[in-house]
C-alpha atoms as a PDB file:
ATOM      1  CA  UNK A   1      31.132  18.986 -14.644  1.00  0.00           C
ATOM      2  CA  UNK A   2      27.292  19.365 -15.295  1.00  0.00           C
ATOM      3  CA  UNK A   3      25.338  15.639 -13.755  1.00  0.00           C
ATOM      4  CA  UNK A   4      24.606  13.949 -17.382  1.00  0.00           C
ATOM      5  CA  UNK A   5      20.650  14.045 -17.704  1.00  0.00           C
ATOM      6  CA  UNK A   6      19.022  10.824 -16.452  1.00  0.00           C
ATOM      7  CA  UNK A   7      17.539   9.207 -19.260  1.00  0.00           C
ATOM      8  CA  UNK A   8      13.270   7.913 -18.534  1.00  0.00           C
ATOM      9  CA  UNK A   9      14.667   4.176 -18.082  1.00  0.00           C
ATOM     10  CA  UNK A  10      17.025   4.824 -15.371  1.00  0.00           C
ATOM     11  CA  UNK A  11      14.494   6.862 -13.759  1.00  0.00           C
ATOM     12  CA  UNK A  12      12.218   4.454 -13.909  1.00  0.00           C
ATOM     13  CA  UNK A  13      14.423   1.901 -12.416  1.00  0.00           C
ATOM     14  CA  UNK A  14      15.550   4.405  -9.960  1.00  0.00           C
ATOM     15  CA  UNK A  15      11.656   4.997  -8.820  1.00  0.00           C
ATOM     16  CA  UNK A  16      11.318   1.385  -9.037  1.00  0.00           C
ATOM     17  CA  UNK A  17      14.281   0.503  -6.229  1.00  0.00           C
ATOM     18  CA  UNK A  18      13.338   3.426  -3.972  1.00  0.00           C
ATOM     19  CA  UNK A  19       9.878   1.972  -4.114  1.00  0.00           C
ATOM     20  CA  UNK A  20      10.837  -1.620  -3.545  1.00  0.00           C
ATOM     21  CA  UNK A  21      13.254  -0.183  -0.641  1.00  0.00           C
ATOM     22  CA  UNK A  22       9.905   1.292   1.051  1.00  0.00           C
ATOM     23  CA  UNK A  23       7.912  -1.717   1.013  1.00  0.00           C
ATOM     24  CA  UNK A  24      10.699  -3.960   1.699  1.00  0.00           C
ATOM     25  CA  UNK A  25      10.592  -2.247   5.234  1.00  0.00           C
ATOM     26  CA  UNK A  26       6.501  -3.480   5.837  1.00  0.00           C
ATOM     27  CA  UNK A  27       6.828  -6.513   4.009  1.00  0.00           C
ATOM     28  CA  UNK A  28       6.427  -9.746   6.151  1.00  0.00           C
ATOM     29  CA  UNK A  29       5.578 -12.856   3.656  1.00  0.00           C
ATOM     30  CA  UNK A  30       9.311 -14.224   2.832  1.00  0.00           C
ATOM     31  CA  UNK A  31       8.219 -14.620  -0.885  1.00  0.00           C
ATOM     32  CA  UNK A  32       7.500 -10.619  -1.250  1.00  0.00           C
ATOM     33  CA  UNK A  33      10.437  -9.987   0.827  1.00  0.00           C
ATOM     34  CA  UNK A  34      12.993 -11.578  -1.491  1.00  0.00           C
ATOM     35  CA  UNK A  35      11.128 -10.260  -4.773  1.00  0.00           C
ATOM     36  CA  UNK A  36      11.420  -6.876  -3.341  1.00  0.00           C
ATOM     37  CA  UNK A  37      15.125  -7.282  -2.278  1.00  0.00           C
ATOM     38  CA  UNK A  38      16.014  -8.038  -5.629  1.00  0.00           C
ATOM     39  CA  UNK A  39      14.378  -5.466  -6.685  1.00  0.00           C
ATOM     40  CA  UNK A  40      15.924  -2.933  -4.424  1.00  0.00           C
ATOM     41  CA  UNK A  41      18.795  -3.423  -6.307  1.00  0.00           C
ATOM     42  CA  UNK A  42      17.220  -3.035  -9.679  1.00  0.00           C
ATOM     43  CA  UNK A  43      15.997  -4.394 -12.722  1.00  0.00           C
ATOM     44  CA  UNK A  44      18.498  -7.057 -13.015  1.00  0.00           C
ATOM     45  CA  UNK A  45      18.432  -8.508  -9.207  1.00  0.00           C
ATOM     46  CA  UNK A  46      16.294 -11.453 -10.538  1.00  0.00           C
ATOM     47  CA  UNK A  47      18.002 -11.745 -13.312  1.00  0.00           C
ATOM     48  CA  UNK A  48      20.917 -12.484 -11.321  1.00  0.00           C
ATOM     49  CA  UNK A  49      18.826 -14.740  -8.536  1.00  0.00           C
ATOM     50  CA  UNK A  50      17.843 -16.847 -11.518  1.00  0.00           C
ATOM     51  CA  UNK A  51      21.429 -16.978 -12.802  1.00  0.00           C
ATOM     52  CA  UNK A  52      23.080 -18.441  -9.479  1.00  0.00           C
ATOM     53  CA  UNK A  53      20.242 -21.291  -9.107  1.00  0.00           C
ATOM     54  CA  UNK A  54      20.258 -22.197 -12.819  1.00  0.00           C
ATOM     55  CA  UNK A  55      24.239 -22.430 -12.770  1.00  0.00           C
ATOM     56  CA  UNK A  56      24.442 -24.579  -9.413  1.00  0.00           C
ATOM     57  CA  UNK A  57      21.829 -27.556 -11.269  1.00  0.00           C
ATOM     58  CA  UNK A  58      25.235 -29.521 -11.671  1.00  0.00           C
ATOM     59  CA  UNK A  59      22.726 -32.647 -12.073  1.00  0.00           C
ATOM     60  CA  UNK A  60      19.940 -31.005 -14.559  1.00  0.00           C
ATOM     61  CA  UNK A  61      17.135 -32.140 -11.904  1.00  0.00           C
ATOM     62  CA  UNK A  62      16.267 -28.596 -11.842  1.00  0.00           C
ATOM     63  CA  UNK A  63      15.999 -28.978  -7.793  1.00  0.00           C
ATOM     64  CA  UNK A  64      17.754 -28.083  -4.830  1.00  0.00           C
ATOM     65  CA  UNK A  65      17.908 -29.495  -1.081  1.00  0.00           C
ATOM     66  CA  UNK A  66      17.907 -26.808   1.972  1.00  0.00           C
ATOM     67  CA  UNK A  67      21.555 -26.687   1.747  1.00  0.00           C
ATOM     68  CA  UNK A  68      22.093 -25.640  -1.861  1.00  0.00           C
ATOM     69  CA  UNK A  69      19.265 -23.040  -1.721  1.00  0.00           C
ATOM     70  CA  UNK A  70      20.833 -21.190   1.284  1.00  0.00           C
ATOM     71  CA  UNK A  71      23.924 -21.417  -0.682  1.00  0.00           C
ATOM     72  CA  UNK A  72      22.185 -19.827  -3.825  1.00  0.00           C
ATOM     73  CA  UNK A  73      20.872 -17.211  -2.057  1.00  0.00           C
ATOM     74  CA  UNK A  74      23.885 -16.347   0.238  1.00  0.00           C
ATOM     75  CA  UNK A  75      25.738 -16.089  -3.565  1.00  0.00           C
ATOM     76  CA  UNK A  76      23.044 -13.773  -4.500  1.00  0.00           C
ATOM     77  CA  UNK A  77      24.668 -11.195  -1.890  1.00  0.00           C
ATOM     78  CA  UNK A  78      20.688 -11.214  -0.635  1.00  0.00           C
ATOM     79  CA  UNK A  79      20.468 -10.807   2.751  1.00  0.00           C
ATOM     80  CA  UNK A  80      18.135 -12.973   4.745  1.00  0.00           C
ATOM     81  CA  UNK A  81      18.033 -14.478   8.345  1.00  0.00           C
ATOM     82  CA  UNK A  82      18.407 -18.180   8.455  1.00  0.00           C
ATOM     83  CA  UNK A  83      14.669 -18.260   9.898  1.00  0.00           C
ATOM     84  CA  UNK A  84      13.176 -16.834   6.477  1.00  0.00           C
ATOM     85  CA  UNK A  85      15.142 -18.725   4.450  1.00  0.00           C
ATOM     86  CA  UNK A  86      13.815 -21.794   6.148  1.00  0.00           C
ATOM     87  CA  UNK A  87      10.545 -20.298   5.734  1.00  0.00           C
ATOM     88  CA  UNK A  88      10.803 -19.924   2.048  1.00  0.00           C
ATOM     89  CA  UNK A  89      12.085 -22.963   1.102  1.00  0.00           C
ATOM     90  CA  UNK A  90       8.944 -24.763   3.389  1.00  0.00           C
ATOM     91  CA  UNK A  91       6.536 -22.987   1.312  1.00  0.00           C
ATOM     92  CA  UNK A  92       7.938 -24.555  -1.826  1.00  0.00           C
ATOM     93  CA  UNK A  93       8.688 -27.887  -0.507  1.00  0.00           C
ATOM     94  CA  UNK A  94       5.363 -28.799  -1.001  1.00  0.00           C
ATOM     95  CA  UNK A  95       5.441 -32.267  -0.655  1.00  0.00           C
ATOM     96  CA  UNK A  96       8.093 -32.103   2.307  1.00  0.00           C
ATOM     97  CA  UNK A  97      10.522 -34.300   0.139  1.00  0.00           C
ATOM     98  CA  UNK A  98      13.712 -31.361   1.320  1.00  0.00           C
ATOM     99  CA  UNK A  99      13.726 -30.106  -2.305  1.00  0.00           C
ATOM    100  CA  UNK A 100      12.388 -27.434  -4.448  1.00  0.00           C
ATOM    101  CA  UNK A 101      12.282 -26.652  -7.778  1.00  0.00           C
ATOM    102  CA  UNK A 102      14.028 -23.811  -8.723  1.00  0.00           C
ATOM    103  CA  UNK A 103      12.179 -22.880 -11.817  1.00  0.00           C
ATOM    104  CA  UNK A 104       8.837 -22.675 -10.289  1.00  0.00           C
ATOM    105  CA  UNK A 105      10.662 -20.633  -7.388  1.00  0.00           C
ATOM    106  CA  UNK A 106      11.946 -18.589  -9.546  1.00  0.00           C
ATOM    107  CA  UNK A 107       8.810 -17.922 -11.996  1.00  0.00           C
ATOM    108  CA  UNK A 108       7.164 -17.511  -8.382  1.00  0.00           C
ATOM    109  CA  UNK A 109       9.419 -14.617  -6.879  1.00  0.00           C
ATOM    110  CA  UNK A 110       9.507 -12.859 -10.757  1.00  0.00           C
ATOM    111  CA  UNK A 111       7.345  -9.694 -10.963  1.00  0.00           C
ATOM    112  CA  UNK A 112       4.657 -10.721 -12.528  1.00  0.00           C
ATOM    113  CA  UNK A 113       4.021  -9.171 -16.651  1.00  0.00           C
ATOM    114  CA  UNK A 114       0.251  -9.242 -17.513  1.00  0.00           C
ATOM    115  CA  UNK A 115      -0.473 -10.723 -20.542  1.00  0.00           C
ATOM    116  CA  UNK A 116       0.661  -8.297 -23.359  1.00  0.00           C
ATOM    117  CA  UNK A 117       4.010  -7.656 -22.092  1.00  0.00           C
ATOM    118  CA  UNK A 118       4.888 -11.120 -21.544  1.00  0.00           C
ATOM    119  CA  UNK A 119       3.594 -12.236 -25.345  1.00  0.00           C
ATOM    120  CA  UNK A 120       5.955  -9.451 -26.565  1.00  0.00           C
ATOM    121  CA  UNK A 121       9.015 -10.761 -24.363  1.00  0.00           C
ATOM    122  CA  UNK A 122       8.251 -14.070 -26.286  1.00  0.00           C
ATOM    123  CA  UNK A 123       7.942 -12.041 -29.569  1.00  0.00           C
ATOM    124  CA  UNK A 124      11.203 -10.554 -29.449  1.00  0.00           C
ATOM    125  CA  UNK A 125      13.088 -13.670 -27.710  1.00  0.00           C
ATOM    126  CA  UNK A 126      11.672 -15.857 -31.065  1.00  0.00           C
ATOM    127  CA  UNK A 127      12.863 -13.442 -33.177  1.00  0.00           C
ATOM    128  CA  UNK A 128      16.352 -13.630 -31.609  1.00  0.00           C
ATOM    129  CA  UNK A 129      16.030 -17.572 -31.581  1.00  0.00           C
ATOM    130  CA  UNK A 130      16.900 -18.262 -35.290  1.00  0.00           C
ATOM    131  CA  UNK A 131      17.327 -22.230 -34.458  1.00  0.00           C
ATOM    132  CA  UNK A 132      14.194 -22.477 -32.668  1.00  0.00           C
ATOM    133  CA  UNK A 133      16.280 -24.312 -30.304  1.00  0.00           C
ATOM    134  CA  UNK A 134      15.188 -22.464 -27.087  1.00  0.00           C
ATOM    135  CA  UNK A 135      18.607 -20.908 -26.267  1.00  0.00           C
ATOM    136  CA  UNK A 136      20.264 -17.325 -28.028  1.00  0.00           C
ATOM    137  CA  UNK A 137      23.364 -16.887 -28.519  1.00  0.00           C
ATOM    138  CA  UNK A 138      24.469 -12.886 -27.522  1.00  0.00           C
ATOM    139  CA  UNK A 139      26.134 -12.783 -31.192  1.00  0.00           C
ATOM    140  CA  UNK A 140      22.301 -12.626 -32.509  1.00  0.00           C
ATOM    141  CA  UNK A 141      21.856  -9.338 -30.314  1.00  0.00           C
ATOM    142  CA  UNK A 142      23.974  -7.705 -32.946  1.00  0.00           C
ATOM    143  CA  UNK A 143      21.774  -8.387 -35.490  1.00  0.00           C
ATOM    144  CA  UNK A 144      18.265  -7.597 -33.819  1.00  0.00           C
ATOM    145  CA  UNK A 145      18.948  -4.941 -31.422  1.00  0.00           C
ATOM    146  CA  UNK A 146      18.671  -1.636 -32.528  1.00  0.00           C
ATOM    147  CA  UNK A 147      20.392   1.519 -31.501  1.00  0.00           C
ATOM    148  CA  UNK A 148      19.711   4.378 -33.499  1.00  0.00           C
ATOM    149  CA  UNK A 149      17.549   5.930 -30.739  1.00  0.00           C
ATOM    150  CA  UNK A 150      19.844   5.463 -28.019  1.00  0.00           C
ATOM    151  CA  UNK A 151      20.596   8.989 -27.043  1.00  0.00           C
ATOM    152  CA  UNK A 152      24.602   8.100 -26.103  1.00  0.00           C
ATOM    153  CA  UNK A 153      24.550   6.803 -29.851  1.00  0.00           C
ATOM    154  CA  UNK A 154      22.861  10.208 -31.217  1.00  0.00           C
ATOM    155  CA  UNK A 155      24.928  11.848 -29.373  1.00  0.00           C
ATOM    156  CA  UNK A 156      28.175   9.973 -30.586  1.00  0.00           C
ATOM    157  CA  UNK A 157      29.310   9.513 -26.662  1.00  0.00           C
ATOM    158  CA  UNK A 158      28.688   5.705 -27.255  1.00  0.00           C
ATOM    159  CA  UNK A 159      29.004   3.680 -31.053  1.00  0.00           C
ATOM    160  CA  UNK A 160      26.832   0.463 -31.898  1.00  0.00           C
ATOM    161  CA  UNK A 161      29.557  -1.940 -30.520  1.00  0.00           C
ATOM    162  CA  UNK A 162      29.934  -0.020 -27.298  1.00  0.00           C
ATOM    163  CA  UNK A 163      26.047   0.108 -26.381  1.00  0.00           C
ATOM    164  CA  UNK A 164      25.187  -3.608 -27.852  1.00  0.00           C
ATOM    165  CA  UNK A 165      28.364  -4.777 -25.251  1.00  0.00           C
ATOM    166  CA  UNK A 166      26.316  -2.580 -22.450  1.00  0.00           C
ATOM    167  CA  UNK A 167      23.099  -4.992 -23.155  1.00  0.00           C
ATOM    168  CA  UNK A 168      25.581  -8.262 -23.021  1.00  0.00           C
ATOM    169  CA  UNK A 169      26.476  -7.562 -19.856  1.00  0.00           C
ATOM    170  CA  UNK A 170      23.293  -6.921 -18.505  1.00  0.00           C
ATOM    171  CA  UNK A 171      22.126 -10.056 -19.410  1.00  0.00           C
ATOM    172  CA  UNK A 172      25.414 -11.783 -18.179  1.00  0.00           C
ATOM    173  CA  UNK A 173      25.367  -9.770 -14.889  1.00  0.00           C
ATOM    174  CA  UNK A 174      28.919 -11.515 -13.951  1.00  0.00           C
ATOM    175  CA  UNK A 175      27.070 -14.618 -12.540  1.00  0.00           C
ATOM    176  CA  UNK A 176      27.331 -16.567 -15.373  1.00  0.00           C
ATOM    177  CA  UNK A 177      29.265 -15.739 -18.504  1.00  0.00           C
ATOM    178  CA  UNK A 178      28.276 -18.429 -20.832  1.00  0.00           C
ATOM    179  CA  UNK A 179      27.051 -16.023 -23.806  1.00  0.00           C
ATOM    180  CA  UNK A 180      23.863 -17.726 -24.510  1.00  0.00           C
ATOM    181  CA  UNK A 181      20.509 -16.672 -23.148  1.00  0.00           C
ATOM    182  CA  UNK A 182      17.516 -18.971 -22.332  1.00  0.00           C
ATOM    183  CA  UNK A 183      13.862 -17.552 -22.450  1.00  0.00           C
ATOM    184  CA  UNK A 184      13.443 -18.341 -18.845  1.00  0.00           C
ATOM    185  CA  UNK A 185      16.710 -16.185 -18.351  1.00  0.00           C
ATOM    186  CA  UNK A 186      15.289 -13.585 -21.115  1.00  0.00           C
ATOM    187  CA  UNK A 187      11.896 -13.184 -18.598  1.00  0.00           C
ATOM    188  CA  UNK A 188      14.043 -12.686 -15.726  1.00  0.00           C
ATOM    189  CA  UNK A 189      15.589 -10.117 -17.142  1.00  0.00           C
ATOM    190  CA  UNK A 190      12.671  -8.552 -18.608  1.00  0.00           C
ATOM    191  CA  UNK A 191      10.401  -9.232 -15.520  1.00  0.00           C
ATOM    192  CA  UNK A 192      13.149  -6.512 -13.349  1.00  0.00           C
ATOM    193  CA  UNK A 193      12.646  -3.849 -16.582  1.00  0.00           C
ATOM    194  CA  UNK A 194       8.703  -4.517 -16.740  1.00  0.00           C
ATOM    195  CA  UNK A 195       8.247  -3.804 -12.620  1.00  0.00           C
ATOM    196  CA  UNK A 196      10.201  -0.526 -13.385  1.00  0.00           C
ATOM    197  CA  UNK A 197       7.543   0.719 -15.953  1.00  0.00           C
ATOM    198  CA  UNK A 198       3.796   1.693 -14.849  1.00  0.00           C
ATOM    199  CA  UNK A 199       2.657   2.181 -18.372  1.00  0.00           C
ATOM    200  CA  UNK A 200       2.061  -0.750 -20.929  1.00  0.00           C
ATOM    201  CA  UNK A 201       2.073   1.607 -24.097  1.00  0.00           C
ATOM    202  CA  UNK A 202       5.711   2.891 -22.567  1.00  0.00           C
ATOM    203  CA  UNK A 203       6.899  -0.778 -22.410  1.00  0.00           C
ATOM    204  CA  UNK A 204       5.219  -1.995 -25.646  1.00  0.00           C
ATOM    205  CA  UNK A 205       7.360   0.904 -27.698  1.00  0.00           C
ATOM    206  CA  UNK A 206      10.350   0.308 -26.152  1.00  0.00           C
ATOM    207  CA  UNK A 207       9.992  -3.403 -26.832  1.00  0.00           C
ATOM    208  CA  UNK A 208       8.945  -2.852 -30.303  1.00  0.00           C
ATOM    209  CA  UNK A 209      11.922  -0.241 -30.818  1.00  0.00           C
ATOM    210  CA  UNK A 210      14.311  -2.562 -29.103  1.00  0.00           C
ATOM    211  CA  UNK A 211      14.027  -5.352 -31.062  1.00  0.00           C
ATOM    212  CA  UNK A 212      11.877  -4.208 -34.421  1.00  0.00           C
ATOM    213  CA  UNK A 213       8.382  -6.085 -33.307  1.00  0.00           C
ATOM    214  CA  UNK A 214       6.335  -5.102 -36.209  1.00  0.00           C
END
């Protein structure tokens, strides 16, 4: 049987973690190092970073000691030497107090979205948030998302219910089924997808496509 044609976004995500791969093997500053590991493994590797830390806050403090972090990012399946793991969490403890705070780790090791693309991240995650309440429910994907230009759905390999469960799951990504989406989790996914595409007009249609940004 013929390969099935690779579709522009998982080439670009292909490129993307070959690249990331490449520079992973110069890259000395702990900080890069981890952003490209997670990229390595695609779009959704922060996603998935972002998922561990958020779920192990049993407190809310939103921090973590030495021990917890390793822990997060041993449960990441990232690997990295005890020595740069002490390094990065020193060059967050700021204050020397033995914690960190997660979300500014987090926001710090993201790929970075100029301007643009991150106002129409927050455009389409308002849209989703009916409640204003700062948290989306995956139910509201079925009523946003559209896939009439998904080629498996022109091509009748894949119906809406099939390809809207495909975009659960990726923003799931088994670490922490919960089915509801915060907008820091909603730029950690879309930070992966953004570092996969060199062209804002490219990620400006599919976002507007995606998620019917007039």
């Amino acid at each position: 049987m013929a390969n099935r044609p690779r579709t522009a976004s998982t080439r670009n995500e292909q490129d993307m973690m070959a690249s990331a791969r490449r520079r992973l093997n110069q890259a000395t500053d702990p900080v890069e190092k981890l952003r490209l590991l997670c990229l390595s493994r695609g779009s959704a590797g922060i996603m998935g970073m972002g998922k561990v830390f958020r779920r192990m806050d049993d407190d809310g403090s939103k921090s973590l000691n030495m021990e917890e972090f390793s822990k997060g990012i041993r449960e990441t399946g990232l690997s990295l030497s005890d020595e740069d793991t002490e390094k990065l969490f020193s060059a967050f403890d700021k204050d020397g107090e033995g914690t960190i705070n997660y979300d500014e780790f987090l926001v710090a090791i993201r790929p970075k979205m100029n301007e643009n693309r991150r106002k129409l991240v927050d455009m389409a995650f308002d849209k989703l948030d009916k409640t204003d309440d700062g948290v989306v429910t995956l139910e509201d994907l079925k009523g946003v998302y559209t896939v009439t230009s998904h080629p498996q759905y022109q091509s009748g390999e894949m119906t809406e219910e099939d390809i809207l469960n495909t975009i659960i799951k990726k923003f799931e990504h088994n670490t922490s089924v919960d089915g509801k989406v915060t907008r820091e989790e909603f730029y950690d996914y879309y930070s992966g997808i953004s570092a996969s595409i060199d062209h804002d007009a490219y990620f400006d249609l599919m976002m507007r496509n995606s998620w019917g940004i007039k």
